[in-house]
Protein backbone atom coordinates (compact mmCIF):
# COMPACT_ATOMS: atom_id res chain seq x y z
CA UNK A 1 -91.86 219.54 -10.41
CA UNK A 2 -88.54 218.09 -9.36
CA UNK A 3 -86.01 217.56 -12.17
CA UNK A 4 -82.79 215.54 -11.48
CA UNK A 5 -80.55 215.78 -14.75
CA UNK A 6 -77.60 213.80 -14.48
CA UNK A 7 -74.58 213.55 -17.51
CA UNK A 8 -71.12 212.50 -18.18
CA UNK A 9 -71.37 209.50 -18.41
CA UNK A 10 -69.68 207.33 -20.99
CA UNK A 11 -67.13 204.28 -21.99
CA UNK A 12 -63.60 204.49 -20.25
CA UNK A 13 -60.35 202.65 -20.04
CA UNK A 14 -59.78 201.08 -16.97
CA UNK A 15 -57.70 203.54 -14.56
CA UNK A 16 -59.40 206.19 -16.48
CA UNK A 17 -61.74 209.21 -14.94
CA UNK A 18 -65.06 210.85 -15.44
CA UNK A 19 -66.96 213.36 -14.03
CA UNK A 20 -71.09 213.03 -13.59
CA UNK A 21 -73.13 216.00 -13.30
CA UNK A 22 -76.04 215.94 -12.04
CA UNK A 23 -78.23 219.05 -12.42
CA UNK A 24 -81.44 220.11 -10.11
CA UNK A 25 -84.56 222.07 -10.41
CA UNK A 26 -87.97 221.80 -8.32
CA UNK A 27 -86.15 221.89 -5.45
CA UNK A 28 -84.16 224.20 -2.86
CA UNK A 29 -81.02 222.75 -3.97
CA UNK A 30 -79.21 224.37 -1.21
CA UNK A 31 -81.29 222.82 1.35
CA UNK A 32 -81.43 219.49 0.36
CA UNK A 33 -78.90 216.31 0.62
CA UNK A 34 -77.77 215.13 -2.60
CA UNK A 35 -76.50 211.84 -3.69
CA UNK A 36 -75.15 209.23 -5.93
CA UNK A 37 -76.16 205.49 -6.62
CA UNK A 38 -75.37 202.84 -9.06
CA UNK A 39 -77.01 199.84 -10.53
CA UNK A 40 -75.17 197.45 -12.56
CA UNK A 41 -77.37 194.39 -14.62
CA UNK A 42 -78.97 191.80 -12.06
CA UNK A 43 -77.88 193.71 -8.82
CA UNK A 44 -79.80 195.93 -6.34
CA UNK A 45 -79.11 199.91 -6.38
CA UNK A 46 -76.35 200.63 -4.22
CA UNK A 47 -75.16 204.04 -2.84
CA UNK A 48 -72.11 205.38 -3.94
CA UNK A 49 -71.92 208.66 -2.05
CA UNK A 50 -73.99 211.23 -0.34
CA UNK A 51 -73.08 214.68 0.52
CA UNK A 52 -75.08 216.91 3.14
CA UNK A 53 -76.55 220.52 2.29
CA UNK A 54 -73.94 221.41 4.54
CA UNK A 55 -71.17 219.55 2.61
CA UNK A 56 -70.52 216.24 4.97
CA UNK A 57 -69.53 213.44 2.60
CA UNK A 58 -70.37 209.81 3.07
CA UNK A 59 -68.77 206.80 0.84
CA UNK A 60 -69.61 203.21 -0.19
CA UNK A 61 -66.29 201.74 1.17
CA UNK A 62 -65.36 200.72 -2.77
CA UNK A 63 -65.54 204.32 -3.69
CA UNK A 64 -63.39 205.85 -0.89
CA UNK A 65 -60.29 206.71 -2.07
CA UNK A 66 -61.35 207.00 -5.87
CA UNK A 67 -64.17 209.03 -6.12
CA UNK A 68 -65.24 212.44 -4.65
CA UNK A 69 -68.59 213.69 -4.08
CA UNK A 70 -69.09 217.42 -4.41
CA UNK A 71 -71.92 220.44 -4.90
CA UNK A 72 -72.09 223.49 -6.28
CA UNK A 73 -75.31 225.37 -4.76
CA UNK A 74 -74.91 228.01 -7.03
CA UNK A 75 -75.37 225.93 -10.11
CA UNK A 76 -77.83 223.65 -8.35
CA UNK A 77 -75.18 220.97 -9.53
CA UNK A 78 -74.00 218.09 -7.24
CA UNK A 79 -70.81 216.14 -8.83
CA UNK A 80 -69.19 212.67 -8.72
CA UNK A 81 -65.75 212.56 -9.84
CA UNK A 82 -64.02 209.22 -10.59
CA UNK A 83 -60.95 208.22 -10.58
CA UNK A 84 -58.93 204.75 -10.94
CA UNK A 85 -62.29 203.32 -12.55
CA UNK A 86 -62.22 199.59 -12.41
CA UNK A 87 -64.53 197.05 -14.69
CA UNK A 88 -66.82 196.46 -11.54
CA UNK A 89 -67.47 200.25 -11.16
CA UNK A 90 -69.62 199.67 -14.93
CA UNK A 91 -73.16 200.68 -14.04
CA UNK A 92 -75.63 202.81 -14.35
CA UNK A 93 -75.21 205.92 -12.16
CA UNK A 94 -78.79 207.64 -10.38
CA UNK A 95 -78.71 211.38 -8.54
CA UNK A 96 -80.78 211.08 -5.79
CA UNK A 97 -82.28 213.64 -4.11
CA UNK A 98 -83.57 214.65 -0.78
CA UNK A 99 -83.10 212.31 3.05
CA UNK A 100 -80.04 213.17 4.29
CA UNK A 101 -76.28 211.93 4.94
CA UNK A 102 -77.18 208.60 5.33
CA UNK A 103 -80.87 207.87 4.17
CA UNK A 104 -81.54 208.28 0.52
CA UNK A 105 -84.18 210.83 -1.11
CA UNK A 106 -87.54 210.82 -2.84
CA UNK A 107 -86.00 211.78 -6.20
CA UNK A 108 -84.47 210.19 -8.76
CA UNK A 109 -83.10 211.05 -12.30
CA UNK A 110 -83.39 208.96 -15.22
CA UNK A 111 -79.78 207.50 -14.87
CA UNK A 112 -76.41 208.12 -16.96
CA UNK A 113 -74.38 204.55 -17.90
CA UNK A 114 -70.65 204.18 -17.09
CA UNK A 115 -68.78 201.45 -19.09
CA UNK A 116 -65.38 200.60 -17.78
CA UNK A 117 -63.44 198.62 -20.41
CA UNK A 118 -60.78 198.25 -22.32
């Protein structure tokens, strides 16, 4: 069955980084459009990013600029890296996979929190 494993999340400083992993199996990684999505307490899921099997990247317009969406079909790994985090970036983080650049997947993993705060 599919697996979607994300990690790395954590609590960080405002202006600080982190990476999220998110590892796949089930699936032809290579084949398949990968992405990110947050939900923070009360709100709806939101994209953050999406990346194609052929590595076209699409942002949320809050993440442009900070954060970078990338895969490594080798590892069956798909990345988020974040920079400049800001309070209103605290959520917690879903790999989604499946769809493609701009429609979301059938699968989910089980979600890795992000506090920003000082």
């Amino acid at each position: 069955q599919v697996q979607l494993v994300e990690s790395g999340g954590g609590l960080v400083q405002p202006g600080g980084s982190l990476r999220l992993s998110c590892a796949a199996s089930g699936i032809i990684f290579s084949s398949k459009a990968m992405g990110w999505y947050r939900q923070a307490p009360g709100n709806q899921r939101e994209l953050v990013a999406r990346i194609s099997s052929g590595g076209y990247t699409n942002y949320v317009d809050s993440a442009k600029g900070r954060f970078t969406i990338s895969r490594d079909n080798a590892k069956n790994t798909v990345y988020l890296q974040m920079n400049s985090l800001k309070s209103e970036d605290t959520a917690v983080y879903y790999c989604n996979a499946g769809g493609n650049l701009w429609v979301r997947g059938d699968y989910w993993g089980q979600g890795t929190q992000v506090t920003v705060s000082s």
